[in-house]
C-alpha atoms as a PDB file:
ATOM      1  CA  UNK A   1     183.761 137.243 187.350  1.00  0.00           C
ATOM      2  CA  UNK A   2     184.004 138.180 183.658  1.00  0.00           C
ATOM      3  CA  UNK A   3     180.361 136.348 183.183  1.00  0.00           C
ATOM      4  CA  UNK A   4     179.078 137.899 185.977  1.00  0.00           C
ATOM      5  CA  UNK A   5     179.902 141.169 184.564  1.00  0.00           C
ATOM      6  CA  UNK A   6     178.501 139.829 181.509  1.00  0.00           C
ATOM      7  CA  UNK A   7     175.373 138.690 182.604  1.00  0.00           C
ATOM      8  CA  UNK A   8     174.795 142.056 184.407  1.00  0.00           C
ATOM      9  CA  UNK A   9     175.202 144.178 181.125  1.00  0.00           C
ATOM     10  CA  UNK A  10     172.339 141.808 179.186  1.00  0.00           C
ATOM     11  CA  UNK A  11     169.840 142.475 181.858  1.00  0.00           C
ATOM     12  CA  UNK A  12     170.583 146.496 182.511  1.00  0.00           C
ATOM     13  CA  UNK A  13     171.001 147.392 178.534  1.00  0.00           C
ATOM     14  CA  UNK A  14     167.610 146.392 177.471  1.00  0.00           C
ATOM     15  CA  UNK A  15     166.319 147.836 181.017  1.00  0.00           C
ATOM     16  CA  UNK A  16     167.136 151.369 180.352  1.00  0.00           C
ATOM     17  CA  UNK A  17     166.366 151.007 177.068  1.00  0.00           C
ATOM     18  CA  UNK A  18     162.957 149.775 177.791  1.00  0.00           C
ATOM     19  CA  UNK A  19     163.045 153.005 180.636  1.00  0.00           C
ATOM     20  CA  UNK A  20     163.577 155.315 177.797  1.00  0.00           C
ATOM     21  CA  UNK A  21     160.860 153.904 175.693  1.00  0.00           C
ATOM     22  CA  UNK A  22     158.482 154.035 178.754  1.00  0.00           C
ATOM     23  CA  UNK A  23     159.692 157.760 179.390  1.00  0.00           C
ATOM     24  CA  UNK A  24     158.891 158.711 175.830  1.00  0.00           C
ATOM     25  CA  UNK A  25     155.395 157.103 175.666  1.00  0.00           C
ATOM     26  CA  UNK A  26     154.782 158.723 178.549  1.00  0.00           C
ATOM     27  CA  UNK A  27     155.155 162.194 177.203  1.00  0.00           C
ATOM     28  CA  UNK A  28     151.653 161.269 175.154  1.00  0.00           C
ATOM     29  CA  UNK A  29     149.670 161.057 178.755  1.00  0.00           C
ATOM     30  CA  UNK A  30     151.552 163.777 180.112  1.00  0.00           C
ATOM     31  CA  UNK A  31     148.546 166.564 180.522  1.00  0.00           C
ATOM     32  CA  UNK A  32     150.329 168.848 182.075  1.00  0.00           C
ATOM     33  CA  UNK A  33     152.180 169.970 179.206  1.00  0.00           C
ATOM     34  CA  UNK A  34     148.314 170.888 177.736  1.00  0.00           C
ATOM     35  CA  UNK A  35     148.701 174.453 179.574  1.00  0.00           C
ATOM     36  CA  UNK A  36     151.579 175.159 177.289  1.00  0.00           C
ATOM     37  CA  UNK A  37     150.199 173.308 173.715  1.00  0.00           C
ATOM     38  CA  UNK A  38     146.680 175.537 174.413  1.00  0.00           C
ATOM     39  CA  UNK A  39     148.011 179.091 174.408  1.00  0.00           C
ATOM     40  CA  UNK A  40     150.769 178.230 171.975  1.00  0.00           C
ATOM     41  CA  UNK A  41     148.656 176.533 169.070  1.00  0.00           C
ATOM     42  CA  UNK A  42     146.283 178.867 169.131  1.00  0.00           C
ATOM     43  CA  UNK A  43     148.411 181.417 168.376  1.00  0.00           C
ATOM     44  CA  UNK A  44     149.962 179.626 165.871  1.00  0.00           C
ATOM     45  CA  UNK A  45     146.064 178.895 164.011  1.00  0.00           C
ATOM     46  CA  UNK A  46     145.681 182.856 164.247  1.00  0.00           C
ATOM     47  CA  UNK A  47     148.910 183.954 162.943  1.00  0.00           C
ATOM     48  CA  UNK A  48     148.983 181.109 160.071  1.00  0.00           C
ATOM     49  CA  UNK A  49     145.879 181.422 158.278  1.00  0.00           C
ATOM     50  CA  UNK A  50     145.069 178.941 155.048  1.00  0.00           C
ATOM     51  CA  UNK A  51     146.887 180.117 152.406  1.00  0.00           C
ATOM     52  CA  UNK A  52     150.157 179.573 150.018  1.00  0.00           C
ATOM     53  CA  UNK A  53     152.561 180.374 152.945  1.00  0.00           C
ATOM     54  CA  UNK A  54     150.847 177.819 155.194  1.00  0.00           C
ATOM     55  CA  UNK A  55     150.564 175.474 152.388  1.00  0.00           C
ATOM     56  CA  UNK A  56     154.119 176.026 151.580  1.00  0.00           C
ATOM     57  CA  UNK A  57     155.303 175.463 155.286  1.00  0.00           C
ATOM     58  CA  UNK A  58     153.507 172.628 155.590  1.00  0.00           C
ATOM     59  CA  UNK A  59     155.153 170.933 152.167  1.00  0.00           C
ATOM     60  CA  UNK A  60     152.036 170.679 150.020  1.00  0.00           C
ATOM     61  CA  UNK A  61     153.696 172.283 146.562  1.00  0.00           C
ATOM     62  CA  UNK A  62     156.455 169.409 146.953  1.00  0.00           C
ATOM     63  CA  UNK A  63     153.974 166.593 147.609  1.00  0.00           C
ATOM     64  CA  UNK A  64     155.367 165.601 151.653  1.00  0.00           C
ATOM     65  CA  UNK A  65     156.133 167.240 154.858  1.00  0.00           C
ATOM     66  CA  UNK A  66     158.857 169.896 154.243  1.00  0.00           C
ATOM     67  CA  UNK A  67     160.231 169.663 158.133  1.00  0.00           C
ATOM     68  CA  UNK A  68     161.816 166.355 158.317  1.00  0.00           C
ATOM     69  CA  UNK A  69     164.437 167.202 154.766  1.00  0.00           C
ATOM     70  CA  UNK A  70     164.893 170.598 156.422  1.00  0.00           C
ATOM     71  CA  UNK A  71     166.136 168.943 159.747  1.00  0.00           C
ATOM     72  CA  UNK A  72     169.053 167.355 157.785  1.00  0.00           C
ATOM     73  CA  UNK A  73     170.530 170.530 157.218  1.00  0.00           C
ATOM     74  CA  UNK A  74     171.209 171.852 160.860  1.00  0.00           C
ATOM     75  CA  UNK A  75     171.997 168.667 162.219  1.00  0.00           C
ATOM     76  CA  UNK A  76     174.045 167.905 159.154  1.00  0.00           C
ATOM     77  CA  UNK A  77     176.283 170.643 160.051  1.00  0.00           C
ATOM     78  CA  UNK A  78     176.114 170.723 163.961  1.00  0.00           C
ATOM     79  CA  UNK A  79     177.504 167.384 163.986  1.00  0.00           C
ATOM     80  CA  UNK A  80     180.133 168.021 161.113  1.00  0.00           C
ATOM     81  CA  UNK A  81     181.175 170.826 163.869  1.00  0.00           C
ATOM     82  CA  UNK A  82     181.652 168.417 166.820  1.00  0.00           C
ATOM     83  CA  UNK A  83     183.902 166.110 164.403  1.00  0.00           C
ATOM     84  CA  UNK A  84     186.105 169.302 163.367  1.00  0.00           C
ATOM     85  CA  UNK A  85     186.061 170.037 167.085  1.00  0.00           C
ATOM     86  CA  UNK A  86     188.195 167.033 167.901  1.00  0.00           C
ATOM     87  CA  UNK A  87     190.713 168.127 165.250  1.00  0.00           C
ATOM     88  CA  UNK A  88     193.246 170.834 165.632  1.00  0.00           C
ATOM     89  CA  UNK A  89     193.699 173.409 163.188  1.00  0.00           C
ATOM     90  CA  UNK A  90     189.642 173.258 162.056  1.00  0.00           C
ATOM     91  CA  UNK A  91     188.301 176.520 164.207  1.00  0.00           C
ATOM     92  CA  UNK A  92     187.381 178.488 160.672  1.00  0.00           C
ATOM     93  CA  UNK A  93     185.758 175.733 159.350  1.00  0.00           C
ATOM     94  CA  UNK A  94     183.631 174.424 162.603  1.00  0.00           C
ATOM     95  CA  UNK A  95     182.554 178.072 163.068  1.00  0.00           C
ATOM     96  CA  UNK A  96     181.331 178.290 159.127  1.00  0.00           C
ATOM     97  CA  UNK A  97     179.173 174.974 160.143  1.00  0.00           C
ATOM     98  CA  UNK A  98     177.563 176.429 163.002  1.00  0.00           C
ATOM     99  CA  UNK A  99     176.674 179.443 161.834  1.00  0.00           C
ATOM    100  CA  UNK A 100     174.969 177.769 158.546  1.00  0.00           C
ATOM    101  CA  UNK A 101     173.434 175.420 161.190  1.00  0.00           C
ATOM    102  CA  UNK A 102     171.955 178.248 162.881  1.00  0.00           C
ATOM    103  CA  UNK A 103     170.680 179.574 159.478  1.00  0.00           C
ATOM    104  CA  UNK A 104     169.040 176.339 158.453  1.00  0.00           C
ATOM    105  CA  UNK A 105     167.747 176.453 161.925  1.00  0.00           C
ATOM    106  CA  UNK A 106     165.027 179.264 161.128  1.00  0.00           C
ATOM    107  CA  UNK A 107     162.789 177.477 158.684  1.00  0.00           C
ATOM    108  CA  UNK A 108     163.722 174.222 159.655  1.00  0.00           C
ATOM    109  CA  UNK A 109     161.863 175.590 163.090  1.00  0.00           C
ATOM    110  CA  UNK A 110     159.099 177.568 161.223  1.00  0.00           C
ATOM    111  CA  UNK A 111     157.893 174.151 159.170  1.00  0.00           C
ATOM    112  CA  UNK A 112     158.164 172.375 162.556  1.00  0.00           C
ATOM    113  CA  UNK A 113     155.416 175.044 164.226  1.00  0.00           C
ATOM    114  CA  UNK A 114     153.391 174.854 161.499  1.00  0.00           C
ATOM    115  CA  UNK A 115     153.308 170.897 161.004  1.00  0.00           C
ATOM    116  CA  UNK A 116     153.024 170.792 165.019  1.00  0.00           C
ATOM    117  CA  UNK A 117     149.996 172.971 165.258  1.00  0.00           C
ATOM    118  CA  UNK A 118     147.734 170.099 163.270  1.00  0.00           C
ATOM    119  CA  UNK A 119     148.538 167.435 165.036  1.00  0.00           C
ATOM    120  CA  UNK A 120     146.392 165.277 167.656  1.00  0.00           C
ATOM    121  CA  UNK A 121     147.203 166.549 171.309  1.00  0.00           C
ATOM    122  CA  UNK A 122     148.806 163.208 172.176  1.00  0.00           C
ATOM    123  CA  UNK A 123     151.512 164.163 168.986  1.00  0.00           C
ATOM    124  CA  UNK A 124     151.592 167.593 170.108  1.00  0.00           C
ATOM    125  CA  UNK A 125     152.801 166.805 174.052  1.00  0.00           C
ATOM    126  CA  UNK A 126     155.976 164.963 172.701  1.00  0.00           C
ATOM    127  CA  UNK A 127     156.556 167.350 170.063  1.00  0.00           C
ATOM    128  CA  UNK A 128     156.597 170.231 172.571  1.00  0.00           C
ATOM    129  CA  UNK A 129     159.224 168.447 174.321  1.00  0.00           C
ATOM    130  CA  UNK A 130     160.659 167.765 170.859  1.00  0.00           C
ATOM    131  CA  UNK A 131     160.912 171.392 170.238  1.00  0.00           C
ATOM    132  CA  UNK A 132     162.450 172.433 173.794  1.00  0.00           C
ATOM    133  CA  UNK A 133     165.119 169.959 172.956  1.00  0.00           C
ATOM    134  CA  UNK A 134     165.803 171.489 169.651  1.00  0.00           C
ATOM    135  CA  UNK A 135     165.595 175.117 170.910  1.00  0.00           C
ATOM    136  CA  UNK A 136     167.881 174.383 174.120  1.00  0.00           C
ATOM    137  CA  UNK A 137     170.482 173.306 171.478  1.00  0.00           C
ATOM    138  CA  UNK A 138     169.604 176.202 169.271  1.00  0.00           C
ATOM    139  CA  UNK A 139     170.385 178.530 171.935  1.00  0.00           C
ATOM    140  CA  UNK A 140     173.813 176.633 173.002  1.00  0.00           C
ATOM    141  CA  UNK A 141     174.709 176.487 169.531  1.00  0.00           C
ATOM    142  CA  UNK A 142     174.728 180.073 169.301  1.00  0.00           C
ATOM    143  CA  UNK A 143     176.629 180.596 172.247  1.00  0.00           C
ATOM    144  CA  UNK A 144     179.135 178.496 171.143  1.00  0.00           C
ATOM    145  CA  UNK A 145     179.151 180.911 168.284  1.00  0.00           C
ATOM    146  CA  UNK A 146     179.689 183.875 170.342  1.00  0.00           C
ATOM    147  CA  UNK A 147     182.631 182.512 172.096  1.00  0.00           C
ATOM    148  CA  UNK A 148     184.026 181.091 169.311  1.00  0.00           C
ATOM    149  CA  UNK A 149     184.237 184.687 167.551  1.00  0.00           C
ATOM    150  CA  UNK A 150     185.371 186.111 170.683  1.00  0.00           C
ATOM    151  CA  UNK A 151     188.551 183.708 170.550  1.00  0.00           C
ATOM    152  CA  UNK A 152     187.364 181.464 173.301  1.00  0.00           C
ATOM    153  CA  UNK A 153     187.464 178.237 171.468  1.00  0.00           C
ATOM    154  CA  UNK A 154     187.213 175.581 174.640  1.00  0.00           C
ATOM    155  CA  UNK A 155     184.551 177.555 175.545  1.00  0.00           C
ATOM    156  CA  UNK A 156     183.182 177.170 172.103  1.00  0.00           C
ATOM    157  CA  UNK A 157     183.648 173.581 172.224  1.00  0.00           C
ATOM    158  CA  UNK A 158     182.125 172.515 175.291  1.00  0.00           C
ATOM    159  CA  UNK A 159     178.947 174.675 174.173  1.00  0.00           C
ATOM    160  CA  UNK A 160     178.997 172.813 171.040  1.00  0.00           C
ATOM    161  CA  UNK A 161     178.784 169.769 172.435  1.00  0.00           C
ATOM    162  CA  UNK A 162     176.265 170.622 175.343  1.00  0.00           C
ATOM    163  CA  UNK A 163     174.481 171.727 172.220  1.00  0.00           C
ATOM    164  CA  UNK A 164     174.676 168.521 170.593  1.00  0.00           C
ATOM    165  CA  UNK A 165     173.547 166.436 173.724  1.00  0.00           C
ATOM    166  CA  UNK A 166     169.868 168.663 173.676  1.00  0.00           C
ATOM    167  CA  UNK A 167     169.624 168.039 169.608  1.00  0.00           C
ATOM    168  CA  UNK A 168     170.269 164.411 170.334  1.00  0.00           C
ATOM    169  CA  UNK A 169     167.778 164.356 172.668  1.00  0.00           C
ATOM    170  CA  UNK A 170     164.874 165.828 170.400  1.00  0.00           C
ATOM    171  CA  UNK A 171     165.981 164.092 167.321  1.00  0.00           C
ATOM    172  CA  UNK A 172     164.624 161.199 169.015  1.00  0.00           C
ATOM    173  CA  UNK A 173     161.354 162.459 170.280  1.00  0.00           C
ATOM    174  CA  UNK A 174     161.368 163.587 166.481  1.00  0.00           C
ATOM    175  CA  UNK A 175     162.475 160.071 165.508  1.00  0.00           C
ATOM    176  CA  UNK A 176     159.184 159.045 168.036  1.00  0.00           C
ATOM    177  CA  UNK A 177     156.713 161.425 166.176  1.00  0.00           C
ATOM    178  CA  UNK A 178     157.599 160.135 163.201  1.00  0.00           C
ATOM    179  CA  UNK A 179     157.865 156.373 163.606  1.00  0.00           C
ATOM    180  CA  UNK A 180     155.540 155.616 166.400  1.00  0.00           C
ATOM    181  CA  UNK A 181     152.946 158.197 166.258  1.00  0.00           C
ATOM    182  CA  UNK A 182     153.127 158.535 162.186  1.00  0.00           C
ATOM    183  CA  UNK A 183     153.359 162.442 162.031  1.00  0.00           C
ATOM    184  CA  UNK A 184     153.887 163.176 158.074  1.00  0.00           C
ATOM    185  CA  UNK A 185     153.012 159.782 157.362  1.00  0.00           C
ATOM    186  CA  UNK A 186     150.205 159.342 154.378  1.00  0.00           C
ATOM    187  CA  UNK A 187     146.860 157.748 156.673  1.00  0.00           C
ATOM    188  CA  UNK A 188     144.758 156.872 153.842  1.00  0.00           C
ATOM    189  CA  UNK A 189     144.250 153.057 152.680  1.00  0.00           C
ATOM    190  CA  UNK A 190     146.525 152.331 150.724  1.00  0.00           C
ATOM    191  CA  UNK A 191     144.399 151.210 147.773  1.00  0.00           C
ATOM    192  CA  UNK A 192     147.188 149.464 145.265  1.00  0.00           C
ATOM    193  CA  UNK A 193     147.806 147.115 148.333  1.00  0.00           C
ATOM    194  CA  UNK A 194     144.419 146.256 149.363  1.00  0.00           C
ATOM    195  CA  UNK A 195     141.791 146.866 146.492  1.00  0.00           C
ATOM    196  CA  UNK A 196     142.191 143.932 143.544  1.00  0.00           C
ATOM    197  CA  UNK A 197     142.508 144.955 140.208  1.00  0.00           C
ATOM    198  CA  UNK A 198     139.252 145.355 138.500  1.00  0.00           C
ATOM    199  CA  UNK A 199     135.717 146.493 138.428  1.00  0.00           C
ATOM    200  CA  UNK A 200     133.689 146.417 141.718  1.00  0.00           C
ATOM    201  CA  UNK A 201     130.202 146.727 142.166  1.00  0.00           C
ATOM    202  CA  UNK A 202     129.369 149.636 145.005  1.00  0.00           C
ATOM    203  CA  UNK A 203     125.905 150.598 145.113  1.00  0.00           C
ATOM    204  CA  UNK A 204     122.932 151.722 142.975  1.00  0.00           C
ATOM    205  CA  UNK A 205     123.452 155.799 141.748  1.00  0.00           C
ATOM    206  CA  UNK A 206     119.616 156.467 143.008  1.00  0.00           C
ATOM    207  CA  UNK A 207     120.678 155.539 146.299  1.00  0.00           C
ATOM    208  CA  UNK A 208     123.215 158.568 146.853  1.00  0.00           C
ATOM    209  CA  UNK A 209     121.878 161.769 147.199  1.00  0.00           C
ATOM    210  CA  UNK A 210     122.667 164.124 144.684  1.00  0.00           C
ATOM    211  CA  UNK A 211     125.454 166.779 145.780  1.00  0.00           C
ATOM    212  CA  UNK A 212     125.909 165.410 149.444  1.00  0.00           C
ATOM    213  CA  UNK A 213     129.088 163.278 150.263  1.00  0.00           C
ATOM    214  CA  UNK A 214     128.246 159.943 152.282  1.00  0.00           C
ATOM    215  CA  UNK A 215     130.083 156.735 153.532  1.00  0.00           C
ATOM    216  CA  UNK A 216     130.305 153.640 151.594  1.00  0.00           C
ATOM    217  CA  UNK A 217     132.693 150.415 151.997  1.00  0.00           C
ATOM    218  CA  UNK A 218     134.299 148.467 149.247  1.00  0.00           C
ATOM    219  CA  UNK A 219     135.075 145.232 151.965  1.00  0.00           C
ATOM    220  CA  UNK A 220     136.779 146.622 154.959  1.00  0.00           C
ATOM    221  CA  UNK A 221     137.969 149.624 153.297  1.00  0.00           C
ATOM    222  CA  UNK A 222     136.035 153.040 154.075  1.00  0.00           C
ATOM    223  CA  UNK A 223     135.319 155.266 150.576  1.00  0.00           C
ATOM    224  CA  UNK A 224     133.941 158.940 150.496  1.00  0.00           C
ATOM    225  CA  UNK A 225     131.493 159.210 147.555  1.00  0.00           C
ATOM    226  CA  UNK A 226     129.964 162.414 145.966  1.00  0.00           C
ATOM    227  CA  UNK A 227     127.232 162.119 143.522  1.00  0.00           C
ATOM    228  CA  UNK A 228     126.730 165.287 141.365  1.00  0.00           C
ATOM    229  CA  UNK A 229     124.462 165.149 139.459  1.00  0.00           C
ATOM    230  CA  UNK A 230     125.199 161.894 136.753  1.00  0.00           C
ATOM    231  CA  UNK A 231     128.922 161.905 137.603  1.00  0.00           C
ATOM    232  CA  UNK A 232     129.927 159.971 141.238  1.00  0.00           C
ATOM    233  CA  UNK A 233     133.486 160.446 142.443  1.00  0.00           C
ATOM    234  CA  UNK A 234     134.948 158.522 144.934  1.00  0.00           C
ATOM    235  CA  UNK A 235     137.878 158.744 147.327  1.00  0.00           C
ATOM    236  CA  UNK A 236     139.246 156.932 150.299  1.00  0.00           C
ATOM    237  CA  UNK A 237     137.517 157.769 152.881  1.00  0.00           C
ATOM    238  CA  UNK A 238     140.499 158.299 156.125  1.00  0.00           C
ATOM    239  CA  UNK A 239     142.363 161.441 155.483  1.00  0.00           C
ATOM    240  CA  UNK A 240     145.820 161.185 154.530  1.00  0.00           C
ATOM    241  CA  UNK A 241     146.915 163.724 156.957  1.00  0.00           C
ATOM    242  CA  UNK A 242     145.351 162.093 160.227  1.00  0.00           C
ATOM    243  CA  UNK A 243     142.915 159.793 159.019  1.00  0.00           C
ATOM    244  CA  UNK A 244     140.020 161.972 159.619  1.00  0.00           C
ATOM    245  CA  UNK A 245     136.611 161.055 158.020  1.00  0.00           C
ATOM    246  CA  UNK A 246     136.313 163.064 154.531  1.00  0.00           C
ATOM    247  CA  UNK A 247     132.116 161.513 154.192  1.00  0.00           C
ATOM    248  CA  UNK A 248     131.969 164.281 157.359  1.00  0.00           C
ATOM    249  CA  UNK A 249     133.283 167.177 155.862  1.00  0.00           C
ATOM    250  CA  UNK A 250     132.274 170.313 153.471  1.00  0.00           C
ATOM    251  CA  UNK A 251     131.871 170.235 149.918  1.00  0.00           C
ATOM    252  CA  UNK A 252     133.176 173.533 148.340  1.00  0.00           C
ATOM    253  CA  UNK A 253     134.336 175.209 145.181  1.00  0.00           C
ATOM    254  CA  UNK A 254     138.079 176.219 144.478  1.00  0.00           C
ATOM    255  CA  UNK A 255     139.391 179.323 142.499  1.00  0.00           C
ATOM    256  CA  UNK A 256     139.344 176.755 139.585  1.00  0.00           C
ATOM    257  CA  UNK A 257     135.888 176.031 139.814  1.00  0.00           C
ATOM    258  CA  UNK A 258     136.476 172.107 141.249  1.00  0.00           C
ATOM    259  CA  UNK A 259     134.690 170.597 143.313  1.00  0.00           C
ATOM    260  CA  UNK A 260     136.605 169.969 147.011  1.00  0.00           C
ATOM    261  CA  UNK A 261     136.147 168.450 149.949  1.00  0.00           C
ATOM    262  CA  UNK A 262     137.551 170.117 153.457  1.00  0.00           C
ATOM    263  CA  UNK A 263     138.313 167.650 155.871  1.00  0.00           C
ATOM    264  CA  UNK A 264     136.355 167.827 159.567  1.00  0.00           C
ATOM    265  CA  UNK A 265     139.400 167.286 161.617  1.00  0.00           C
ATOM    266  CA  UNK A 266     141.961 169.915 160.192  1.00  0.00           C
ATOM    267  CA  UNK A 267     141.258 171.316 157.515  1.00  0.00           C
ATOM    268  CA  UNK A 268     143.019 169.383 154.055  1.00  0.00           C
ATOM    269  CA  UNK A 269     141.185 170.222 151.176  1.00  0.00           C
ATOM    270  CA  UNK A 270     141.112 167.734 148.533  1.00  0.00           C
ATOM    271  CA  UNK A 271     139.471 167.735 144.391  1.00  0.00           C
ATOM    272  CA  UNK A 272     137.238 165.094 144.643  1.00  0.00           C
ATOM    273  CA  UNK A 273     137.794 163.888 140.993  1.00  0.00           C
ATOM    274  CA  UNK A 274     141.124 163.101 141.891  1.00  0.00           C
ATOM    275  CA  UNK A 275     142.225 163.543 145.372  1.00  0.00           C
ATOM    276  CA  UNK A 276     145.053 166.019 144.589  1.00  0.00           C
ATOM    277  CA  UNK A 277     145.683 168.352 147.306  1.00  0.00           C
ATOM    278  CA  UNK A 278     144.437 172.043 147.080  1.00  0.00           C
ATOM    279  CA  UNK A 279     145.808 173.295 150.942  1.00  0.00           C
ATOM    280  CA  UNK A 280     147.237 171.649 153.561  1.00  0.00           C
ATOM    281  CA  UNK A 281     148.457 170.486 156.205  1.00  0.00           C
ATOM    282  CA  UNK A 282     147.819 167.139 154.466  1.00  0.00           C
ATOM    283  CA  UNK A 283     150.727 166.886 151.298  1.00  0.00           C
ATOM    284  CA  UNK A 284     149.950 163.362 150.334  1.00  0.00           C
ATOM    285  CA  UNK A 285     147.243 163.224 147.561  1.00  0.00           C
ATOM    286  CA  UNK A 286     143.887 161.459 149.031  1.00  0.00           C
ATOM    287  CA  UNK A 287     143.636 157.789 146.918  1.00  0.00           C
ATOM    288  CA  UNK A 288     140.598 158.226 144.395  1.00  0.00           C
ATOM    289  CA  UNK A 289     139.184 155.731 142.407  1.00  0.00           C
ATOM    290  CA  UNK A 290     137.538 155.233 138.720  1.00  0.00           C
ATOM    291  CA  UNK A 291     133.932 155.113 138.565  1.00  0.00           C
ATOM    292  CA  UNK A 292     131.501 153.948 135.746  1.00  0.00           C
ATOM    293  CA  UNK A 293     127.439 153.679 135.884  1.00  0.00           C
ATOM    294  CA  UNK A 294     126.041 150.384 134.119  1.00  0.00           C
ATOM    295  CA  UNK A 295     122.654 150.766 132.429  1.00  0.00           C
ATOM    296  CA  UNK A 296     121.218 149.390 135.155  1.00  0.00           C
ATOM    297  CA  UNK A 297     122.250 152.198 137.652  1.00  0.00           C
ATOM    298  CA  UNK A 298     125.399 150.113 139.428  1.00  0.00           C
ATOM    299  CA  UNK A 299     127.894 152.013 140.499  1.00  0.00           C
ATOM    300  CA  UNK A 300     131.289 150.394 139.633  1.00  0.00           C
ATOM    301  CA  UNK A 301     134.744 151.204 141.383  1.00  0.00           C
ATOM    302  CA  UNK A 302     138.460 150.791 140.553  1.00  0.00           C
ATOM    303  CA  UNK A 303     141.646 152.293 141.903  1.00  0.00           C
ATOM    304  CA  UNK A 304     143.543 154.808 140.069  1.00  0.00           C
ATOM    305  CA  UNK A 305     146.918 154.091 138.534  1.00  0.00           C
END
């Protein structure tokens, strides 16, 4: 009997697991969440416009996504709260921790939007749902809080934990975004890894025109490259933020007088003599390379750092 029971528990764990996985990919196809993202995202691209607030919302000044730290906080202290809970004597101090989880809540949701709104649709269906999750506990938490101050502590509880249950449940179609679908994750080649140490030949410096950016590969690996005049600056070539194809996009100027390049797909601006970020949403800086012109006219290549 006991191996019966057993046997049955092997085969149904990794079933519903594999059901929740299935569930959650799902999400990506699901268009009928696009009626929603449309409406919503646009607003959000009108209301944030390129700038230092959108920059800073996105994480650029600190070099990565700022909404994945930020989610540490509330969920940091809403579970702290549903420990306390199961001790007696701890209302005060599970009442402090939701209301500074409600606190952290605000830009902890405001970096979210922002991050959300330049993503790829598939992203953006499963962080909808991700974001319903995370509001549904926002608003249970701060019921909880209500009853708690009004002196009905069960009350208080069993909101607490209801609230807990819905920021389980989008912490993992966070965890999803982030691990399968690589939102916040750097998308450029990873040059250290895949370039060999040394000088490579590229291409002859008459055969890029002068002031236009253009595709080259070094192997497999895709390079933007910028000739201006005698100087030739090259970068990788898939955007950091979503891989999108810098050799596609606008050159421009920044208040610095640097040369940039504005990616097609959503908008990270980059210096092309070093790949540093000037606005987001991309944080990561772009991989650049080193580039010297024999006497012959060869363009040569090597990674930075």
């Amino acid at each position: 009997m006991n191996r019966r029971v057993s046997n049955i528990f092997r085969r149904s764990g990794p079933q519903r697991s594999q059901r929740l996985v299935d569930a959650t990919e799902g999400l990506e196809h699901a268009r009928a969440l696009d009626r929603a993202i449309r409406p919503i995202s646009t607003v959000v691209r009108r209301t944030l416009r390129p700038g230092p607030v959108k920059d800073a919302l996105h994480g650029v000044p600190f070099g990565h996504p700022a909404h994945p730290p930020l989610t540490d906080v509330p969920m940091g202290c809403w579970i702290s709260a549903a420990v306390l809970d199961l001790v007696p004597g701890t209302q005060r101090a599970a009442r402090i921790l939701v209301t500074a989880g409600l606190a952290s809540a605000v830009p902890t949701v405001l970096t979210g939007i922002a991050d959300w709104s330049a993503l790829h649709r598939e992203q953006q269906r499963v962080g909808l749902v991700h974001a319903a999750g995370t509001a549904t506990a926002s608003v249970l938490y701060s019921a909880s809080l209500v009853a708690r101050y009004q002196g009905r502590d069960r009350a208080g509880r069993a909101l607490g934990f209801a609230g807990l249950t819905a920021l389980m449940a989008g912490g993992y179609l966070g965890g999803h975004l982030a691990f399968r679908q690589a939102a916040g994750a750097s998308h450029a080649d990873q040059l250290a890894h895949l370039v060999p140490l040394g000088w490579h030949d590229l291409c002859n410096i008459e055969d890029l025109p002068d002031g236009w950016p253009v595709h080259r590969a070094l192997g497999y690996i895709s390079l933007f490259v910028l000739r201006t005049g005698e100087d030739v600056h090259v970068l990788a070539d898939r955007c950091s933020h979503l891989a999108g194809p810098l050799h596609q996009g606008r050159i421009l100027t920044d208040d610095n007088a640097d040369t940039c390049v504005v990616c097609p797909w959503h908008g990270s601006t980059f210096r092309v003599r070093d790949g540093s970020v000037v606005h987001g949403p991309a944080t990561s800086r772009q991989p650049s390379f080193e580039t010297h012109v024999t006497n012959k006219g060869l363009v040569q290549v090597r990674p930075l750092g």
